[in-house]
N, C-alpha and C. Protein backbone atom coordinates (compact mmCIF):
# COMPACT_ATOMS: atom_id res chain seq x y z
N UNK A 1 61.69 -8.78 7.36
CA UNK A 1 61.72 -8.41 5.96
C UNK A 1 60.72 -9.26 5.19
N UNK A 2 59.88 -8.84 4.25
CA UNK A 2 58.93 -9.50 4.19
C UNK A 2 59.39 -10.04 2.67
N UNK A 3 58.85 -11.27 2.59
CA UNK A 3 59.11 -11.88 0.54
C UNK A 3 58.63 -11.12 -0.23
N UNK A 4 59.17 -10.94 -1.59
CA UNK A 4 58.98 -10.56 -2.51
C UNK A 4 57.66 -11.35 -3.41
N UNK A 5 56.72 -10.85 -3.07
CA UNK A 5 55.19 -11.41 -3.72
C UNK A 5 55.34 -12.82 -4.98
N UNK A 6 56.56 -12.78 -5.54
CA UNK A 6 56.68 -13.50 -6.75
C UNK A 6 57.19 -15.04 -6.44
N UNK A 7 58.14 -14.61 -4.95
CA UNK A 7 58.69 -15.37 -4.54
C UNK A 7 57.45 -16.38 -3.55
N UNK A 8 56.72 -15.30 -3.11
CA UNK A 8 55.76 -16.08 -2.41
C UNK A 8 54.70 -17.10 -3.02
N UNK A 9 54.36 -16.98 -4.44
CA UNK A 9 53.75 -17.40 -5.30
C UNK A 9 54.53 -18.91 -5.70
N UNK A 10 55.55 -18.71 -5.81
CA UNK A 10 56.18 -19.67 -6.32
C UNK A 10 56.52 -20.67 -5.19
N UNK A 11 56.41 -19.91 -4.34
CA UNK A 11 56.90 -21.50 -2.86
C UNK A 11 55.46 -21.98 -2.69
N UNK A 12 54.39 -21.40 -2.76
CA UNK A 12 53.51 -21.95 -3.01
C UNK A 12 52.61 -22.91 -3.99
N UNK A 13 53.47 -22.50 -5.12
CA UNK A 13 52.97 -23.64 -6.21
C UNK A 13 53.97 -25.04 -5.99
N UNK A 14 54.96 -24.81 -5.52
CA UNK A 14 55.89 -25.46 -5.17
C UNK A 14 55.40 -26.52 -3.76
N UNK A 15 54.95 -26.07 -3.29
CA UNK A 15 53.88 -26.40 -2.49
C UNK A 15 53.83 -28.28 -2.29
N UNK A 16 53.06 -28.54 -1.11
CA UNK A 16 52.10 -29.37 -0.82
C UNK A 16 50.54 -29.33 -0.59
N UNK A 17 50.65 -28.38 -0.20
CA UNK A 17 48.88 -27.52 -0.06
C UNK A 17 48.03 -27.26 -1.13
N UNK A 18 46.97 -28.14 -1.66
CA UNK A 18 46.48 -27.89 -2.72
C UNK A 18 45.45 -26.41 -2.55
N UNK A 19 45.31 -26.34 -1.77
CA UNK A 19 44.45 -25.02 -1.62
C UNK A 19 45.08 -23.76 -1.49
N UNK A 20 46.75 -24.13 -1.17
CA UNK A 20 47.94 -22.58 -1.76
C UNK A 20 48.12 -23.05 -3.36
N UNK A 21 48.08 -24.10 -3.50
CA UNK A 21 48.27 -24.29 -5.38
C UNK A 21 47.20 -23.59 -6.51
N UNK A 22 46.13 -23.94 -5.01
CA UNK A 22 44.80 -23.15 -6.01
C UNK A 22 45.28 -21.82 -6.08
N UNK A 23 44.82 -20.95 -5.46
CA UNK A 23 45.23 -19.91 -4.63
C UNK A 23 45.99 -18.83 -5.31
N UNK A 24 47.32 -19.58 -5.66
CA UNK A 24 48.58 -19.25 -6.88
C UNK A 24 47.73 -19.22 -7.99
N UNK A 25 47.08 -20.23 -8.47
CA UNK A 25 46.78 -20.33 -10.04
C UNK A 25 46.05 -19.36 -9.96
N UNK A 26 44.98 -19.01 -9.13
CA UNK A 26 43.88 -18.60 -9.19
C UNK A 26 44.35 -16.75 -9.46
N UNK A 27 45.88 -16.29 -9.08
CA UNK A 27 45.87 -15.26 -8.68
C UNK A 27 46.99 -14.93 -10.23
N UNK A 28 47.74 -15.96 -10.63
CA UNK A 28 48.18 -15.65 -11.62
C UNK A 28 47.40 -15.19 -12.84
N UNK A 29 45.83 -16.37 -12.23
CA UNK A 29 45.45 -15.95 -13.68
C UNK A 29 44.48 -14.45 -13.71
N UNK A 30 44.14 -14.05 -12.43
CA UNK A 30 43.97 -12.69 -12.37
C UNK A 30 44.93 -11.47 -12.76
N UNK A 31 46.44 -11.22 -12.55
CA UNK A 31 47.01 -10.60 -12.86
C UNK A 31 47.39 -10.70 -14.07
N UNK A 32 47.50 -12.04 -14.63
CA UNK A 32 48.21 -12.02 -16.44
C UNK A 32 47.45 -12.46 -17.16
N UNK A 33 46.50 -13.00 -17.02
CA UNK A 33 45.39 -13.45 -18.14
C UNK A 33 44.88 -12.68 -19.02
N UNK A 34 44.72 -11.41 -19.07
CA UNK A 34 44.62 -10.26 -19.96
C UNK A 34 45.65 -9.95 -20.75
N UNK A 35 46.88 -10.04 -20.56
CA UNK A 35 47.33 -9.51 -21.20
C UNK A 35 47.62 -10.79 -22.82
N UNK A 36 47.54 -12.12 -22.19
CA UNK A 36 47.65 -13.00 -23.36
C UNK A 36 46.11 -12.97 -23.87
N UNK A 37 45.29 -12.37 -23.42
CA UNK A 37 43.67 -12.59 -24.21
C UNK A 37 44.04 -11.59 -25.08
N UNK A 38 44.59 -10.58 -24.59
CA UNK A 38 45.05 -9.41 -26.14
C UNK A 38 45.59 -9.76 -26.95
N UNK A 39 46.88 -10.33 -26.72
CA UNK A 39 47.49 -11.30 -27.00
C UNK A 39 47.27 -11.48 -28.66
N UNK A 40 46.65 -12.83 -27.80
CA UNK A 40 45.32 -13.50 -28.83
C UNK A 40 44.76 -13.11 -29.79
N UNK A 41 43.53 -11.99 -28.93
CA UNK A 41 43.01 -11.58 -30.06
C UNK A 41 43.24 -10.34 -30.91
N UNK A 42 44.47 -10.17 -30.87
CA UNK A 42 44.91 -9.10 -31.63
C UNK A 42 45.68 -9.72 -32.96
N UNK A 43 45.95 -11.10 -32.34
CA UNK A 43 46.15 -12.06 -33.37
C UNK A 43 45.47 -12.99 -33.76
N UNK A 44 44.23 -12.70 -34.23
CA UNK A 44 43.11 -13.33 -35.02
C UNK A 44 42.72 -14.44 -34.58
N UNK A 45 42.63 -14.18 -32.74
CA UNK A 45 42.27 -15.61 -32.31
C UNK A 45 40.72 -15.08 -31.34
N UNK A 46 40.23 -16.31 -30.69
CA UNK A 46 39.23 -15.70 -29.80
C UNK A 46 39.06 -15.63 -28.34
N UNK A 47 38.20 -15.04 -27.69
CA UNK A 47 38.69 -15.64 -26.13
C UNK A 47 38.89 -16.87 -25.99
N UNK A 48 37.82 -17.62 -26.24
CA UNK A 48 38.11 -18.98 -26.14
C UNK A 48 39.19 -19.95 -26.27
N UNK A 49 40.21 -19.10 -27.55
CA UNK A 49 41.43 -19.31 -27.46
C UNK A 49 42.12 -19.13 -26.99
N UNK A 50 42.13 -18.12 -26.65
CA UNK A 50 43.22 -17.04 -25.37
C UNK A 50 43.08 -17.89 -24.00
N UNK A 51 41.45 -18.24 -23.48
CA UNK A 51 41.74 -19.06 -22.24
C UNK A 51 42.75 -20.52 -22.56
N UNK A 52 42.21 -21.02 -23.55
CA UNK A 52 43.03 -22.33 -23.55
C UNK A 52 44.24 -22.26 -24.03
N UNK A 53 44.94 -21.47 -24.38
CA UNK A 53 46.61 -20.52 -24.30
C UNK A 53 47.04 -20.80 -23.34
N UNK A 54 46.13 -19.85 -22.66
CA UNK A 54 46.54 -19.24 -20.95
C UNK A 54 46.61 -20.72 -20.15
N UNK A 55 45.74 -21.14 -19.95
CA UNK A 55 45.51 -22.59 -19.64
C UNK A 55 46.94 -23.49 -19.67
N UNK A 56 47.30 -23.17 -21.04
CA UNK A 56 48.05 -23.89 -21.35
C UNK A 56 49.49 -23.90 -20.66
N UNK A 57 49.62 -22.34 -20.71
CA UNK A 57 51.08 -21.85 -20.48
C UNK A 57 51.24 -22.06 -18.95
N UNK A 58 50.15 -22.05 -17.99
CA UNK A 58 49.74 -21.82 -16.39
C UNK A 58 50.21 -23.41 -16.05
N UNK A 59 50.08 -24.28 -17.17
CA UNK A 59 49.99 -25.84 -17.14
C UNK A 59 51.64 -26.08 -17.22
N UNK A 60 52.08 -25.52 -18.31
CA UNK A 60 53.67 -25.52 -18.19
C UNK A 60 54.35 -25.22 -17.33
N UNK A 61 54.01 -23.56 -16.48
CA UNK A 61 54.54 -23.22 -15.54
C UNK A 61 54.37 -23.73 -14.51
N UNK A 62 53.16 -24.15 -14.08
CA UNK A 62 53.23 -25.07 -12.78
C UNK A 62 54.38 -26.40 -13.09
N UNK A 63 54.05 -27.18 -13.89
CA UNK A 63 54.65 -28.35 -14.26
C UNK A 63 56.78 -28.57 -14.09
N UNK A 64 56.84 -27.47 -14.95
CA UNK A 64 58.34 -27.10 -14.80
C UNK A 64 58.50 -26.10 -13.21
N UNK A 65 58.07 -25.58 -12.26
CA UNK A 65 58.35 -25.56 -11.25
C UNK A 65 58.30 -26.66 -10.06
N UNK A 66 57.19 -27.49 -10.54
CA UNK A 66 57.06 -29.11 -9.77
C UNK A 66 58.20 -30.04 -9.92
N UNK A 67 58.86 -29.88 -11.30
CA UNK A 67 59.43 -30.67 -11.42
C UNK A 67 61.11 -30.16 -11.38
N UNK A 68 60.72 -29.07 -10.73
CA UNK A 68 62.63 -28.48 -10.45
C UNK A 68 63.25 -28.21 -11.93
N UNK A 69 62.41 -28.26 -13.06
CA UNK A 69 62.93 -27.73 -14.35
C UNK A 69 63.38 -26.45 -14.87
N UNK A 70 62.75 -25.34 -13.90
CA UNK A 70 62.81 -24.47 -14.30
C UNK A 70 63.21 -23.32 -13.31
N UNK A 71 64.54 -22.15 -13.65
CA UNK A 71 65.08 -21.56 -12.93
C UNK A 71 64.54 -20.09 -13.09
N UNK A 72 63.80 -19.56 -12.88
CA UNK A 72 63.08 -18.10 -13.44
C UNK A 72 64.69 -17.06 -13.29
N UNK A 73 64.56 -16.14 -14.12
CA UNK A 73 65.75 -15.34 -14.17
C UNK A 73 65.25 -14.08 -15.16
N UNK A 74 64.18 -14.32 -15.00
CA UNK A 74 63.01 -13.10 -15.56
C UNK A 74 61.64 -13.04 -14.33
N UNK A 75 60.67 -11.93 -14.60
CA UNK A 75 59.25 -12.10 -13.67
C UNK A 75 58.80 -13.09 -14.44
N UNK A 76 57.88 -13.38 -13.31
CA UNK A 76 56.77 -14.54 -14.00
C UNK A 76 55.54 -14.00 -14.91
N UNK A 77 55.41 -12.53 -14.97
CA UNK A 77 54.59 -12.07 -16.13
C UNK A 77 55.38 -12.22 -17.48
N UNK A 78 56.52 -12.12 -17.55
CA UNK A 78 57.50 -11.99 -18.59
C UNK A 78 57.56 -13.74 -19.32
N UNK A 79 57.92 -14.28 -17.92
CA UNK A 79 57.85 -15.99 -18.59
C UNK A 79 56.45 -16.42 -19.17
N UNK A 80 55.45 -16.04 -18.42
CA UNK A 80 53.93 -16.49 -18.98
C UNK A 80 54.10 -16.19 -20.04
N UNK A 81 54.05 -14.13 -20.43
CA UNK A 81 53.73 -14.13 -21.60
C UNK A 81 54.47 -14.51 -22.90
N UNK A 82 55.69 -14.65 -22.84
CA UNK A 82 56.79 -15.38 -23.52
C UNK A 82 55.93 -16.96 -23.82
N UNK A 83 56.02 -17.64 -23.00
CA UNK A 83 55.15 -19.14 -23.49
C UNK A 83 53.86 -18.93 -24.01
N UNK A 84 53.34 -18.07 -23.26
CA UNK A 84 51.70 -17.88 -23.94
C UNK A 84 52.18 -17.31 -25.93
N UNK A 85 52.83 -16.76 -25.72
CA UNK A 85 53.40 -16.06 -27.40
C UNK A 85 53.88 -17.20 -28.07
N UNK A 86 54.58 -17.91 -27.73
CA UNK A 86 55.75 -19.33 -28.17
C UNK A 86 54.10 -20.29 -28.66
N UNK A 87 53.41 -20.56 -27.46
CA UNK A 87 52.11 -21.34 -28.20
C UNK A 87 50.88 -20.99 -28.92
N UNK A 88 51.09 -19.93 -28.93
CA UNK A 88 49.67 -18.92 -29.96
C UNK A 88 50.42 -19.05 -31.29
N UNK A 89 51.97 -18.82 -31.46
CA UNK A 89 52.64 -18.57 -32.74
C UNK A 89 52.81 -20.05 -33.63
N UNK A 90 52.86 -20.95 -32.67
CA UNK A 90 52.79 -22.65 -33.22
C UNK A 90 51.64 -22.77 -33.56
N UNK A 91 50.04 -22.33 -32.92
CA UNK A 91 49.04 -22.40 -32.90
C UNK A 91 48.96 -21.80 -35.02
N UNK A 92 49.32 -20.25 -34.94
CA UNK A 92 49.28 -20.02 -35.98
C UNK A 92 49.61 -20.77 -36.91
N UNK A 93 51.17 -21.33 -36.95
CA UNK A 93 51.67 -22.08 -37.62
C UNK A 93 51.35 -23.13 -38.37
N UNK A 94 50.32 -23.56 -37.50
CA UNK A 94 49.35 -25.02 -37.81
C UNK A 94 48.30 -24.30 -38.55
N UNK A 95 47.79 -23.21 -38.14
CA UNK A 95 46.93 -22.88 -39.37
C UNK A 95 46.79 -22.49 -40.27
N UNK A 96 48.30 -21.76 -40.85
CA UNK A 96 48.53 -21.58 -42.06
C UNK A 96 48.22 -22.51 -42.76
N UNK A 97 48.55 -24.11 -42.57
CA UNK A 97 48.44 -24.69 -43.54
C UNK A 97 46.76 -25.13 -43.88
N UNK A 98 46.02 -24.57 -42.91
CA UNK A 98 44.52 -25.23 -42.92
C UNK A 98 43.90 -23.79 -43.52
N UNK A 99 44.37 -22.82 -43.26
CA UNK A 99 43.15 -21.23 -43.48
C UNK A 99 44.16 -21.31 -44.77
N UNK A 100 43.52 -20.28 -45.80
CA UNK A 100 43.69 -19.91 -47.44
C UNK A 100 43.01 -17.99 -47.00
N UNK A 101 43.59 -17.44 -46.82
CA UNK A 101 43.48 -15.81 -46.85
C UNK A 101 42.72 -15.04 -47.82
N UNK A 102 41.61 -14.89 -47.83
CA UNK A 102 40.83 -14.13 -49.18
C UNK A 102 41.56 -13.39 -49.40
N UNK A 103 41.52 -11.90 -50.60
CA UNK A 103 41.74 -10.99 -50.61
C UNK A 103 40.53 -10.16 -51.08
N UNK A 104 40.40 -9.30 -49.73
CA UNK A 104 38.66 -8.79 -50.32
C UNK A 104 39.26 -7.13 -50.71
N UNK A 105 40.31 -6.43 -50.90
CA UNK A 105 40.88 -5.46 -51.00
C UNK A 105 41.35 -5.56 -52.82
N UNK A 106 40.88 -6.48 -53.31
CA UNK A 106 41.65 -6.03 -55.00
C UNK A 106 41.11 -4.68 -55.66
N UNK A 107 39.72 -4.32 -55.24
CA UNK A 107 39.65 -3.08 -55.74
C UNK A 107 40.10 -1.86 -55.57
N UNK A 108 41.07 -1.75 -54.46
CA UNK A 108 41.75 -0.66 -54.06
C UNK A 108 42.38 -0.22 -55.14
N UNK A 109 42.93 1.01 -55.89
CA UNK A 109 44.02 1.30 -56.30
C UNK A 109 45.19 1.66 -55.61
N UNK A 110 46.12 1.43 -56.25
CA UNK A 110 47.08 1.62 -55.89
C UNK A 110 47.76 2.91 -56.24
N UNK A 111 48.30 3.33 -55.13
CA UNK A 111 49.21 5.02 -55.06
C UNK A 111 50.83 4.54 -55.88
N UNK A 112 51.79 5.95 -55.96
CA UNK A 112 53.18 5.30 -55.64
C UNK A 112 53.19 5.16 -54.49
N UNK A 113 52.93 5.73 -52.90
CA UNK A 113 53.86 4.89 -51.97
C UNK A 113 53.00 3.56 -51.22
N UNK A 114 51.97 3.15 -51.93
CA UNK A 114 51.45 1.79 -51.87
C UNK A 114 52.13 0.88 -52.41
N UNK A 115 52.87 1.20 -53.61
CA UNK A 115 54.00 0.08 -54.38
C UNK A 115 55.24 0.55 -53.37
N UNK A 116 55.68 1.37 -52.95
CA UNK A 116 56.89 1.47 -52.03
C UNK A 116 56.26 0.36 -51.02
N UNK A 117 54.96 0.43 -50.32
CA UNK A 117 54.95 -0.08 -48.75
C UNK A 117 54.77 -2.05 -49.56
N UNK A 118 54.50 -2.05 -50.90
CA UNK A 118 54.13 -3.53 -51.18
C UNK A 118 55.52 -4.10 -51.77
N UNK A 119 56.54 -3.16 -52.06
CA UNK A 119 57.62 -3.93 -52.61
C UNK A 119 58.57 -4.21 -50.93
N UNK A 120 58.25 -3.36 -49.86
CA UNK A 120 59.17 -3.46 -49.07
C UNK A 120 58.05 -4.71 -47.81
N UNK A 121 56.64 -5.18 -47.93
CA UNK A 121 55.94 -5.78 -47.56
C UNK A 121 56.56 -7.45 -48.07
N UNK A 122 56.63 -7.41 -49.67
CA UNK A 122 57.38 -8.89 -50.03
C UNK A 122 58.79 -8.89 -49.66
N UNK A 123 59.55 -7.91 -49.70
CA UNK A 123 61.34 -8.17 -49.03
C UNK A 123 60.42 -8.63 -47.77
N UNK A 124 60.38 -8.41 -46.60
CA UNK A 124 59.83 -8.70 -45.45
C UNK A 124 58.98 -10.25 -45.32
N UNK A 125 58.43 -10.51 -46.38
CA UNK A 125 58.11 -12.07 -46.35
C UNK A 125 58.60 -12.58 -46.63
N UNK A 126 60.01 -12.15 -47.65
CA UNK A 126 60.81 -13.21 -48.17
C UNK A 126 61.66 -13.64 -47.05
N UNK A 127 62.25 -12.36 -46.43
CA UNK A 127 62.84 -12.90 -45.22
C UNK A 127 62.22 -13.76 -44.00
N UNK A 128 60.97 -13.44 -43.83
CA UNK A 128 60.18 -14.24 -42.93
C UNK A 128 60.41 -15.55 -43.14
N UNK A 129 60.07 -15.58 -45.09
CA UNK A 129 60.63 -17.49 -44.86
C UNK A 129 61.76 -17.98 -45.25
N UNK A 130 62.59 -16.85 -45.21
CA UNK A 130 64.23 -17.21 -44.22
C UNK A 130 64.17 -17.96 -43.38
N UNK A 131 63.86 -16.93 -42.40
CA UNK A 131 63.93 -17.44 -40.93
C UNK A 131 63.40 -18.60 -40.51
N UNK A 132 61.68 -18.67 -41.28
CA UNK A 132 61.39 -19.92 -40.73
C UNK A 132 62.26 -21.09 -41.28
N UNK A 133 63.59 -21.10 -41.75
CA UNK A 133 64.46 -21.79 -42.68
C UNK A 133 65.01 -22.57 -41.17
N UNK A 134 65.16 -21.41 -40.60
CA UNK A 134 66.17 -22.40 -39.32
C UNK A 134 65.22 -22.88 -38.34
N UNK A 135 66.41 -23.42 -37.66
CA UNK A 135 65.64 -24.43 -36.67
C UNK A 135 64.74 -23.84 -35.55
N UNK A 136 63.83 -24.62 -35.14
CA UNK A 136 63.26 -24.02 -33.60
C UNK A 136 63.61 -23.31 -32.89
N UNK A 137 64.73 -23.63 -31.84
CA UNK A 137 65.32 -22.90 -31.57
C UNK A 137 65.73 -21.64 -31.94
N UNK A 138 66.57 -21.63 -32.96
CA UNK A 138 67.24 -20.60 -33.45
C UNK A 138 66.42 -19.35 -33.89
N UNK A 139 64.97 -20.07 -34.20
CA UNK A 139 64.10 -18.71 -34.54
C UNK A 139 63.30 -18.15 -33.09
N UNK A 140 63.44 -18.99 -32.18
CA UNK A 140 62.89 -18.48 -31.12
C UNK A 140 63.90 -17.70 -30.21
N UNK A 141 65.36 -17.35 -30.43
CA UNK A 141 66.40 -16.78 -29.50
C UNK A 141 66.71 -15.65 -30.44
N UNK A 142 66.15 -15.64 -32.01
CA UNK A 142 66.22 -14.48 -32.75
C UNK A 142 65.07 -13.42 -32.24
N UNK A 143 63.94 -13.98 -32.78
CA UNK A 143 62.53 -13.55 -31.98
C UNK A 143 62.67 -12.76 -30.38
N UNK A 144 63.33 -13.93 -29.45
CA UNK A 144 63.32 -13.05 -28.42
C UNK A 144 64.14 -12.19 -28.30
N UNK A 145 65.18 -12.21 -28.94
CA UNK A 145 66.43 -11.10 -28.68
C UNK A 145 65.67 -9.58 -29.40
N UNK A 146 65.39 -10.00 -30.87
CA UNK A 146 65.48 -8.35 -31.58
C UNK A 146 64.23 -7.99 -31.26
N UNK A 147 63.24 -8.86 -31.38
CA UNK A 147 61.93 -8.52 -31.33
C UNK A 147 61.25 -8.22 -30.07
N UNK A 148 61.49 -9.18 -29.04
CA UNK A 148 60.63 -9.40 -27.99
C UNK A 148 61.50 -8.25 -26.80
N UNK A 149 63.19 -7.87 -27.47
CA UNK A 149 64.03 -7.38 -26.87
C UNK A 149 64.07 -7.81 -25.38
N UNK A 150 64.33 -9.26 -25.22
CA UNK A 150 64.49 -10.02 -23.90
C UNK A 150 65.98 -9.70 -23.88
N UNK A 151 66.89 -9.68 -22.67
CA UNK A 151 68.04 -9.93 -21.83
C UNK A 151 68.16 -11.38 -22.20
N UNK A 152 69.90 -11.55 -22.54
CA UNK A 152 70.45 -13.11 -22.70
C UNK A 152 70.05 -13.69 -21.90
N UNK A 153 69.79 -13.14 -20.56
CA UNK A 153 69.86 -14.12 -19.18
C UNK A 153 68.26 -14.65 -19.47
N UNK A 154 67.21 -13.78 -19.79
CA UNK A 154 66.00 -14.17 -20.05
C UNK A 154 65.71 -15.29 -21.32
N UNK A 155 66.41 -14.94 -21.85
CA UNK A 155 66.34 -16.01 -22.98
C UNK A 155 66.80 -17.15 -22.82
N UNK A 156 67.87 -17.16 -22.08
CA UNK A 156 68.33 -18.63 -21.70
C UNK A 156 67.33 -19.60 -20.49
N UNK A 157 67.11 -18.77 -19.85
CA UNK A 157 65.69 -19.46 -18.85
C UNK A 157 64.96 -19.75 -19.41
N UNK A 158 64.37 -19.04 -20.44
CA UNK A 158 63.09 -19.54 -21.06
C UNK A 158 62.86 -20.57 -22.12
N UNK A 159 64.38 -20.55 -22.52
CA UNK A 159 64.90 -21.60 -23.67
C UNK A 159 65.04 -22.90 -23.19
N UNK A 160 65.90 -22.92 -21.58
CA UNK A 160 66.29 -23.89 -21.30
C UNK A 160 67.86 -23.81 -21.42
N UNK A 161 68.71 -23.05 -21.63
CA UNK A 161 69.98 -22.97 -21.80
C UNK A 161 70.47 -23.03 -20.37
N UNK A 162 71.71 -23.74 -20.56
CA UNK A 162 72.64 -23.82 -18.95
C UNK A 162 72.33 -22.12 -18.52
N UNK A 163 73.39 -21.60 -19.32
CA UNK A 163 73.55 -20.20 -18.68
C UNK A 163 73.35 -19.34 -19.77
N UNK A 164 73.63 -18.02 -19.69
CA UNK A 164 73.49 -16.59 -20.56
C UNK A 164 74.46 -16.74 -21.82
N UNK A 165 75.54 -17.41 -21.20
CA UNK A 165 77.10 -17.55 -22.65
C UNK A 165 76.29 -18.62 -23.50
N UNK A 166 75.86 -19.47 -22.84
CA UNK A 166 75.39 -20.98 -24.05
C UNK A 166 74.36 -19.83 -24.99
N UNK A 167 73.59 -19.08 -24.42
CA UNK A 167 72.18 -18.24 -24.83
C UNK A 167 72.99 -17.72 -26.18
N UNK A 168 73.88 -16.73 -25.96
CA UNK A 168 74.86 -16.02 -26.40
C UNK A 168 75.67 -16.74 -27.85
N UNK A 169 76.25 -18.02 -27.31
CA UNK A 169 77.22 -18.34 -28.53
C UNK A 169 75.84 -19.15 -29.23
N UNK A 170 74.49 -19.22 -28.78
CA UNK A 170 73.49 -20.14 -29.71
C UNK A 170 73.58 -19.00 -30.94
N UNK A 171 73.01 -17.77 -30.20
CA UNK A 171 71.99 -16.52 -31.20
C UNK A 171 73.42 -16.36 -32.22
N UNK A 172 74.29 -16.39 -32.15
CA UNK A 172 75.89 -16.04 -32.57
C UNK A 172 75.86 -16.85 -33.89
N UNK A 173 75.02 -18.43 -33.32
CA UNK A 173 75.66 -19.13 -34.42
C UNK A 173 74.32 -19.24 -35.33
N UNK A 174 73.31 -18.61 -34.68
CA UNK A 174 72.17 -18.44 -35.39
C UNK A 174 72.17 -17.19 -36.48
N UNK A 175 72.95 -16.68 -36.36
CA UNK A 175 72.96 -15.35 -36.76
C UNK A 175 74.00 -15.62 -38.03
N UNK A 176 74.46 -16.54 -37.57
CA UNK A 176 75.37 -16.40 -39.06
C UNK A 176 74.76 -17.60 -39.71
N UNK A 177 73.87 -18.49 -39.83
CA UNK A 177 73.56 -19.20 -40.17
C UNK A 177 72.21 -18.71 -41.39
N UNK A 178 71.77 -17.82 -40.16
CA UNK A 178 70.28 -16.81 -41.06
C UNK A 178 71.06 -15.97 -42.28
N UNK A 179 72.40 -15.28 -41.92
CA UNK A 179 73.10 -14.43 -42.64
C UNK A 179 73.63 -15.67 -44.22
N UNK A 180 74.11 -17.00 -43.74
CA UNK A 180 74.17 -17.96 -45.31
C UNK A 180 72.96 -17.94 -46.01
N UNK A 181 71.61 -18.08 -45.24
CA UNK A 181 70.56 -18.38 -46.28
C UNK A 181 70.07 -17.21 -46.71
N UNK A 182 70.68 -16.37 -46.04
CA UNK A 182 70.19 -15.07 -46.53
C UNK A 182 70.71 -15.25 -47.94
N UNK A 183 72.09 -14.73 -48.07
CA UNK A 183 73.23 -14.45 -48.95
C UNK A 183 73.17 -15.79 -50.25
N UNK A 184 72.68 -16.57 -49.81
CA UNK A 184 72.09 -17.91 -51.01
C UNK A 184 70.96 -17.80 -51.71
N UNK A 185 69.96 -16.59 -50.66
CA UNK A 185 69.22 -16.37 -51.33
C UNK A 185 68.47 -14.50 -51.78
N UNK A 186 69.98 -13.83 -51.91
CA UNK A 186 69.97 -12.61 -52.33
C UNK A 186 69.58 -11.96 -53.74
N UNK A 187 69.35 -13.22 -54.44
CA UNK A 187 68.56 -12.48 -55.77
C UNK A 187 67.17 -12.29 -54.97
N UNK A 188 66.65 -12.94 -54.62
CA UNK A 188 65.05 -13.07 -54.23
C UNK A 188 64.65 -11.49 -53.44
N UNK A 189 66.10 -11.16 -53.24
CA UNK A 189 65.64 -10.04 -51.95
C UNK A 189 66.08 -8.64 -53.21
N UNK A 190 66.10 -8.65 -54.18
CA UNK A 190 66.85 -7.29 -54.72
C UNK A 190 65.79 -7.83 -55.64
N UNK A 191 65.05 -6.46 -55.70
CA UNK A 191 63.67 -6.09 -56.79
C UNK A 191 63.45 -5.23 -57.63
C-alpha cells in the first residue's frame, strides 16, 4: 500500500537527509507558491512580497514540524495558505499605519444605489473595527470559521488549540464578546 504523497513529504522534512529536506521544500514550493503570489497580489502586494510570505510561511512549517509542534488535521495546502493569509494580513496591518489612501474617484457622481452600496460600505467598516476590538486570537477563529469557512478541527491545528471543543468553546466566547461591543456600540451602526 503505498503513502499518501502528503504523508511522504512530511517524514521527509521530518527528516535527517538534507537533500530529502531540500527536495520537500523544493516541491512544496512548486505546488503552493502560486496560489499565495495571488494571494498577495490581489492584495496590493508584489511578487517580491508574495516570495518572502511564502518564504516565510515554508519557514514556519518546516520549523513547527522539526520541532514536534505541530499536528496537521487539515492538507498542507490548506495550512500554508492559512499562514501565508495570517502573515500578509499582519503585513497589511503594519501598513495601514504607514500608507494614507488617496482618493482619486471624488469626481464620480453619485447614483441612489451608490449611497445604498456607501451607507452599507461604512456599516461594514464600522464593524471591521469591531472586530479588530478583540483579541488576536479571537479575530483569527472568527476569520477562519465564517470567512475562510475552515472545520473546528482545522482551526484548532492551525491555532494551536488542544483539540476541536477548546476551538469551539474559544469562537463561543468570542462570539459573544464581538456581540457586547457590538451592542455598546449600536448607535454607530444605525444610519
Amino acid at each position: 500500500m503505498n503513502e499518501h504523497p502528503e504523508a511522504t513529504l512530511i517524514k521527509m522534512l521530518k527528516g535527517e537527509d538534507q537533500r530529502k529536506v531540500d527536495e520537500a521544500l523544493s516541491q512544496l514550493y512548486r505546488q503552493y507558491y502560486e496560489a499565495v503570489r495571488q494571494l498577495v497580489r490581489k492584495n496590493n502586494g508584489t511578487d517580491d512580497e508574495a516570495e518572502d510570505i511564502f518564504q516565510d510561511t515554508l519557514l514556519t512549517f518546516y520549523t513547527q514540524l522539526k520541532h514536534k509542534e505541530l499536528e496537521l488535521h487539515c492538507s498542507i495546502q490548506t495550512y500554508l495558505y492559512s499562514v501565508a493569509r495570517n502573515l500578509w494580513l499582519d503585513e497589511l496591518r503594519k501598513r495601514k499605519k504607514k500608507v494614507k489612501l488617496v482618493d482619486t474617484n471624488s469626481a464620480i457622481p453619485l447614483q441612489e444605489d451608490h449611497l445604498s452600496v456607501l451607507l452599507e460600505t461604512e456599516q461594514s467598516e464600522q464593524m471591521a473595527k469591531v472586530i479588530r476590538m478583540l483579541d488576536e486570537k479571537c479575530q483569527q477563529v472568527l476569520i477562519h470559521f465564517y470567512f475562510d469557512r475552515y472545520r473546528m478541527h482545522q482551526i484548532a491545528s492551525l491555532l494551536g488549540f488542544a483539540n476541536e471543543q477548546v476551538a469551539k468553546n474559544k469562537k463561543s466566547k468570542c462570539l459573544k464578546k464581538l456581540k457586547t461591543l457590538v451592542e455598546e456600540r449600536r448607535h454607530q451602526f444605525e444610519l
